[in-house]
N, C-alpha and C. Protein backbone atom coordinates (compact mmCIF):
# COMPACT_ATOMS: atom_id res chain seq x y z
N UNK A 1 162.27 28.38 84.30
CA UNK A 1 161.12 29.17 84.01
C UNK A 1 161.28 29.92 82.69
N UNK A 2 162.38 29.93 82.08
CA UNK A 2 162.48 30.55 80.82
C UNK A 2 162.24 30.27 80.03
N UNK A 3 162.73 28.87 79.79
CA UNK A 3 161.57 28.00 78.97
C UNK A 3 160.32 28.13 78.67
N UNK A 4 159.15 28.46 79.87
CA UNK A 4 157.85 28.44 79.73
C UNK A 4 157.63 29.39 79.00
N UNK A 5 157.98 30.51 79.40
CA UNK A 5 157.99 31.73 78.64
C UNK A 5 158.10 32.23 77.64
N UNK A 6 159.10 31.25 76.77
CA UNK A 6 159.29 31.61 75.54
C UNK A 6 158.79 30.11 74.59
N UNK A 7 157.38 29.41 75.32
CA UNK A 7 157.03 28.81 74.74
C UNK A 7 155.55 29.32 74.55
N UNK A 8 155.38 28.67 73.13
CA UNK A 8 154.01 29.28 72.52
C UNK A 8 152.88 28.36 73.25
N UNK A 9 151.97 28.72 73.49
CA UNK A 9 150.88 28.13 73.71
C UNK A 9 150.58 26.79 72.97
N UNK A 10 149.94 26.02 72.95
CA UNK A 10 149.57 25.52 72.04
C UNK A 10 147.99 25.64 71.82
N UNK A 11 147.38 25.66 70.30
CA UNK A 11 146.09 25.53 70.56
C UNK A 11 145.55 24.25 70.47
N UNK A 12 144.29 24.02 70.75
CA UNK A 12 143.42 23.00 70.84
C UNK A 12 142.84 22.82 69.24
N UNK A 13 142.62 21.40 69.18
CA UNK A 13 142.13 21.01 67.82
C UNK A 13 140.93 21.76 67.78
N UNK A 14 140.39 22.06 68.70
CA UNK A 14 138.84 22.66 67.93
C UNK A 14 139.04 24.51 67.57
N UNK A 15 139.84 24.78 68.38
CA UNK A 15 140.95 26.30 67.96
C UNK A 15 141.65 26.31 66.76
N UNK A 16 141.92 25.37 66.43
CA UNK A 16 142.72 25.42 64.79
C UNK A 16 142.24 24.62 63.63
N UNK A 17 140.62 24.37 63.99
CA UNK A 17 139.75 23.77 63.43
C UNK A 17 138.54 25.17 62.88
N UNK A 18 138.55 25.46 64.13
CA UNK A 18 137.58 27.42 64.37
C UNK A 18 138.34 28.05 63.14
N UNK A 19 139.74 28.01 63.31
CA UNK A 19 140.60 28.86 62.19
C UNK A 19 140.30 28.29 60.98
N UNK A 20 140.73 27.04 60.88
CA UNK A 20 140.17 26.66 59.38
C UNK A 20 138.82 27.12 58.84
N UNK A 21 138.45 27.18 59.46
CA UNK A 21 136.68 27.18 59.00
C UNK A 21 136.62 28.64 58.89
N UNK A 22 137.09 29.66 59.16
CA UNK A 22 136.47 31.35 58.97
C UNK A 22 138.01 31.10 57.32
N UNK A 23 138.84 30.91 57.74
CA UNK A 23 139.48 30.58 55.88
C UNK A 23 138.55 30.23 54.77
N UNK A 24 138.30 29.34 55.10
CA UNK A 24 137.30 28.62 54.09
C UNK A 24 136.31 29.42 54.17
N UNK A 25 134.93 30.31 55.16
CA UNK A 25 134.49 31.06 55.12
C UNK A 25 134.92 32.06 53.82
N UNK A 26 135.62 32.65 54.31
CA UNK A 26 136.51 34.04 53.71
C UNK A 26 136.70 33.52 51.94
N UNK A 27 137.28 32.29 51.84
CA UNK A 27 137.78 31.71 50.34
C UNK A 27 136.23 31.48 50.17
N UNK A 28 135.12 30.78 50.58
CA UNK A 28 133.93 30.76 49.86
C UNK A 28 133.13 31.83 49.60
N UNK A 29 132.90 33.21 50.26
CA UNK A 29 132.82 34.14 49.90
C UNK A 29 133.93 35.28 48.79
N UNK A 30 135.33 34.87 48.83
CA UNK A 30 135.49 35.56 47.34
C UNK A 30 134.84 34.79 46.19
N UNK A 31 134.94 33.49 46.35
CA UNK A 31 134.13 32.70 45.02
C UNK A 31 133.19 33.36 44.86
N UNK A 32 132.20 33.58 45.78
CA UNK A 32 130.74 34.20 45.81
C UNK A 32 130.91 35.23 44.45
N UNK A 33 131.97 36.43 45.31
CA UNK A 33 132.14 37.12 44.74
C UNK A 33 132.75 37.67 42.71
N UNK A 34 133.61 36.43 43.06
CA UNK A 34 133.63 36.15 41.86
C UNK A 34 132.84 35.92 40.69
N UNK A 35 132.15 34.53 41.20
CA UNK A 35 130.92 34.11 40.31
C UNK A 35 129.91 35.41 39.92
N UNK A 36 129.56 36.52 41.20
CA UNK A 36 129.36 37.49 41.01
C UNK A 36 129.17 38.31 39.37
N UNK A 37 130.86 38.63 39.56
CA UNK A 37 131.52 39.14 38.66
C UNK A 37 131.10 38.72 37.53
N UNK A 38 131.71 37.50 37.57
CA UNK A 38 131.54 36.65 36.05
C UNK A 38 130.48 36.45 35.40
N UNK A 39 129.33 36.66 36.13
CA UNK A 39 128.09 36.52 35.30
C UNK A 39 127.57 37.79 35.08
N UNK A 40 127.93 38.88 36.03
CA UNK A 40 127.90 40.08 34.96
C UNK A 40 128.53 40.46 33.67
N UNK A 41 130.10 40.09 34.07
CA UNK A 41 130.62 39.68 32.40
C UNK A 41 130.08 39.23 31.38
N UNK A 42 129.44 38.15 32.30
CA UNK A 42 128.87 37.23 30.77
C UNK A 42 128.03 37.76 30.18
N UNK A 43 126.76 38.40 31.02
CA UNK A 43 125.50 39.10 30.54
C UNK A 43 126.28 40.47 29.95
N UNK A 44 127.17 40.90 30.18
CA UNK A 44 127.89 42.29 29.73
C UNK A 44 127.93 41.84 28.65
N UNK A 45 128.76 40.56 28.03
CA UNK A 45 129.22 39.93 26.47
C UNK A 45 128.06 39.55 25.90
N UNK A 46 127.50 38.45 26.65
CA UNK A 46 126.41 38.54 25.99
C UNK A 46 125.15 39.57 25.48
N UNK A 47 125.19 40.90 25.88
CA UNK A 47 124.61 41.89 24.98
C UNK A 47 125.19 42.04 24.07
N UNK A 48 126.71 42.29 23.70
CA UNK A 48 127.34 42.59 23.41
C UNK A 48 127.02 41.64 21.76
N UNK A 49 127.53 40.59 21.85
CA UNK A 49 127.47 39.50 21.38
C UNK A 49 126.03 39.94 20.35
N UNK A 50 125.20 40.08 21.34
CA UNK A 50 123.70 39.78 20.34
C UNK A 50 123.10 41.23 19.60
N UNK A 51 123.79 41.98 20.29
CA UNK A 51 123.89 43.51 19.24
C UNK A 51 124.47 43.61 18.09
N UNK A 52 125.92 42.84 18.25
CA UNK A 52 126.62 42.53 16.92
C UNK A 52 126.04 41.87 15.95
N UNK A 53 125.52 40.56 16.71
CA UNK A 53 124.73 39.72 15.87
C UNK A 53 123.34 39.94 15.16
N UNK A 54 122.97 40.91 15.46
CA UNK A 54 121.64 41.45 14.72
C UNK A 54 122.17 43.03 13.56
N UNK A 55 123.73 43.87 14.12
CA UNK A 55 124.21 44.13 13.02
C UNK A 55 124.79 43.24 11.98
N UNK A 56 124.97 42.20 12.23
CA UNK A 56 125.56 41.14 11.01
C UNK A 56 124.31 41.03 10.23
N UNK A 57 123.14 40.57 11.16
CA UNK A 57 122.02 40.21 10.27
C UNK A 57 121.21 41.37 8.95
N UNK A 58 121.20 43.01 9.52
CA UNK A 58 120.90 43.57 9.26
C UNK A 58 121.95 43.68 7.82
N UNK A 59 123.42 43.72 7.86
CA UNK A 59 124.11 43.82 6.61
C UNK A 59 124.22 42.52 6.42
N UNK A 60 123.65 41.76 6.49
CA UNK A 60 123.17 40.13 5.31
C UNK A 60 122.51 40.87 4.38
N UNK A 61 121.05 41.55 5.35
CA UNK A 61 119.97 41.55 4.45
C UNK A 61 120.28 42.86 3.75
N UNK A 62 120.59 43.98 3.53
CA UNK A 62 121.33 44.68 2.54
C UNK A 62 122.31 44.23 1.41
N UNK A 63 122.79 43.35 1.81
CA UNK A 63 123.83 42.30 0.73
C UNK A 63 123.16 41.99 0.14
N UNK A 64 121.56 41.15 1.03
CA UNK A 64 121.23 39.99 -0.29
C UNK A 64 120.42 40.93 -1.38
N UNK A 65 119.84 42.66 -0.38
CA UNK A 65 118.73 43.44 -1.42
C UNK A 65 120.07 43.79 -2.49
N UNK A 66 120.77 44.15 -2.34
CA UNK A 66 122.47 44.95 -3.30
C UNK A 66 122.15 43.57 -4.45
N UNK A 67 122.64 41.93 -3.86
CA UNK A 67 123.01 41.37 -4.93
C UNK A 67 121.75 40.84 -6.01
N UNK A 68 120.61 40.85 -4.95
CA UNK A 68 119.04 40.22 -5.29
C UNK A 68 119.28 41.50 -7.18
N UNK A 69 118.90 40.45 -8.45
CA UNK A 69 118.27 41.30 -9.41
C UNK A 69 117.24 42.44 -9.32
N UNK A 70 117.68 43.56 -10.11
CA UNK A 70 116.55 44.32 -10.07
C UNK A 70 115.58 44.03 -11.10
N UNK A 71 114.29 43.92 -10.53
CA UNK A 71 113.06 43.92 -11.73
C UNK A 71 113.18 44.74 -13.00
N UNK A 72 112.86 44.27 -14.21
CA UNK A 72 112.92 44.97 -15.39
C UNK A 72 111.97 46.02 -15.43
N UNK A 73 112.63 47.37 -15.42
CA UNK A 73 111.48 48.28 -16.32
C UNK A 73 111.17 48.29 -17.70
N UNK A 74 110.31 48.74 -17.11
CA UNK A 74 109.46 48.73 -18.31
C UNK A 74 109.90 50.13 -19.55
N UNK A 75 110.25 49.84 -20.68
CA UNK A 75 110.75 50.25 -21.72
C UNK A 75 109.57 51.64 -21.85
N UNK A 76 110.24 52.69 -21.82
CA UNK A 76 109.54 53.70 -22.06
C UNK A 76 109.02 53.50 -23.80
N UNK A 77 107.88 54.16 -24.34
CA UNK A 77 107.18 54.31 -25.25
C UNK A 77 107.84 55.69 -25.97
N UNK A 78 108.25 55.71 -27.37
CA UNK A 78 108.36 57.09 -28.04
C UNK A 78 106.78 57.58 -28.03
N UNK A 79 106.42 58.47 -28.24
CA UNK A 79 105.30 59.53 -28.82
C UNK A 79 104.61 58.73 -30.34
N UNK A 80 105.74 58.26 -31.12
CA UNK A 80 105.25 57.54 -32.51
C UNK A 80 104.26 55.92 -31.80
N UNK A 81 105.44 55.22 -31.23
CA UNK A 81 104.81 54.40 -30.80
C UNK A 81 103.63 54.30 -29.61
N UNK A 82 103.23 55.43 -28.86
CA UNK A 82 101.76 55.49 -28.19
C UNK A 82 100.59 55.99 -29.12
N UNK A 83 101.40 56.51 -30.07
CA UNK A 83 100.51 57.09 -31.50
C UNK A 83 99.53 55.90 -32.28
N UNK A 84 100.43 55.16 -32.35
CA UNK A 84 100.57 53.27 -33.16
C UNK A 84 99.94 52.35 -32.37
N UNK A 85 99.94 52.62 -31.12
CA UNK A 85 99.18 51.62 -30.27
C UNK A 85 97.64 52.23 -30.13
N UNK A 86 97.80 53.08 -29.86
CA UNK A 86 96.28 53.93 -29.70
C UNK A 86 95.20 53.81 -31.14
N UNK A 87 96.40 53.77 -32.41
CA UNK A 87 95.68 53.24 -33.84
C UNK A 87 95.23 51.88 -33.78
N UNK A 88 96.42 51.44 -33.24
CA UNK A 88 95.95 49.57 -33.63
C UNK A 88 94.95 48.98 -32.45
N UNK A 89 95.01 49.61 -31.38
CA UNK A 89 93.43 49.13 -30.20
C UNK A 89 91.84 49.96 -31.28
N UNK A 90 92.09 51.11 -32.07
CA UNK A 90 91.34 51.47 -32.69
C UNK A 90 90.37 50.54 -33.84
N UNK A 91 91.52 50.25 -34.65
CA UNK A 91 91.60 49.36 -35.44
C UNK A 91 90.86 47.55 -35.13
N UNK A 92 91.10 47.00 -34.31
CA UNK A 92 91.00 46.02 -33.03
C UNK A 92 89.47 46.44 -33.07
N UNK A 93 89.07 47.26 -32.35
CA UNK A 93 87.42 47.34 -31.78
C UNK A 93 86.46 47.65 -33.26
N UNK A 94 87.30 47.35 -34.19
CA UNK A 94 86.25 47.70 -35.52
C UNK A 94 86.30 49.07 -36.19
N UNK A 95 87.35 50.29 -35.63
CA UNK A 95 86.92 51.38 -36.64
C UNK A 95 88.28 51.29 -37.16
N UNK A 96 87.81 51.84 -38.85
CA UNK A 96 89.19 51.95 -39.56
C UNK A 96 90.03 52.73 -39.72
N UNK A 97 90.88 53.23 -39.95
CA UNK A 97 91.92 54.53 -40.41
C UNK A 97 91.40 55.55 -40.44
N UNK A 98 90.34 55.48 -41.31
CA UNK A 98 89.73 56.62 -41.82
C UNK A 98 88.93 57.45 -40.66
N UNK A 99 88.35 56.20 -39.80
CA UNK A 99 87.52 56.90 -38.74
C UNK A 99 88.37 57.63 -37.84
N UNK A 100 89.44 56.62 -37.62
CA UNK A 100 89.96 57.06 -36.22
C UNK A 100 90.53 59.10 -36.50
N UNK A 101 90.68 58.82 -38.44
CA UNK A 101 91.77 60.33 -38.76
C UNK A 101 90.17 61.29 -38.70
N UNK A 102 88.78 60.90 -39.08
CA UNK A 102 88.30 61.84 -38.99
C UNK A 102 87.33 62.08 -37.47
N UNK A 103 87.78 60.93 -36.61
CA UNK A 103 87.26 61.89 -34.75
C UNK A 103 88.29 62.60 -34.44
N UNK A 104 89.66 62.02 -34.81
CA UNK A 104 90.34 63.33 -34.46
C UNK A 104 90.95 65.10 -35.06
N UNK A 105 89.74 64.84 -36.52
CA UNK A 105 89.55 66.17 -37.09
C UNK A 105 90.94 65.82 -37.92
N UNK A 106 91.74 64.97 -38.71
CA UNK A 106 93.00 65.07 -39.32
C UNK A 106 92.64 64.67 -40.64
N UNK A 107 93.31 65.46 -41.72
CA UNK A 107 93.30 64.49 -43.08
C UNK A 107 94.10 63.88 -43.28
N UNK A 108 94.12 62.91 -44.15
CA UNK A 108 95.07 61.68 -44.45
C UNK A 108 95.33 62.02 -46.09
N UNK A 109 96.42 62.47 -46.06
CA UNK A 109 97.02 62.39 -47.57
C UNK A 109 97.64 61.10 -47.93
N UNK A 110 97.36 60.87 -49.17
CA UNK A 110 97.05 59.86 -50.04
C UNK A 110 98.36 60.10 -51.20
């Protein structure tokens, strides 16, 4: 009788079949869990990712305004030369020297 006693039971195939199956349960729910995870990661990186990528874009387009030429200004005028232009459009519409010095009340020494 001592024997019996210190022998284990045995279980039945559908008892250590029951067991397999809540394992596999248990292992297909951490996957669950996992996958979980991981696609919050991903959507975590992927903000991540596309925030960076629109600061890259933003210092492109500062690079290209920095390297893009600047338009030429326009050459300021001395006082002589708006003097000279204002004579020669004078001149141009038909009045001569003389007119333009006497509408603006000036004599012209000679």
């Amino acid at each position: 009788m001592a024997e019996s006693e210190t022998k284990r039971p045995r279980r039945t195939p559908q008892e250590r079949a029951a067991a397999v199956d809540e394992k596999i349960a248990k292992f297909n729910q951490s996957i669950a869990e996992l996958e979980e995870k991981k696609t919050a990661a991903l959507a975590e990186y992927d903000a991540k990712i596309t925030a960076l990528q629109e600061r890259v874009k933003a210092l492109e387009a500062k690079k290209q305004e920095i390297l893009a030429p600047k338009p030429p200004r326009k050459p300021r005028k001395t006082k002589k030369q708006k003097i000279q232009e204002i004579v020669q459009q004078a001149v141009k519409s038909g009045m001569s020297v003389e007119d333009v010095a006497s509408k603006l009340q000036v004599e012209i020494a000679e």
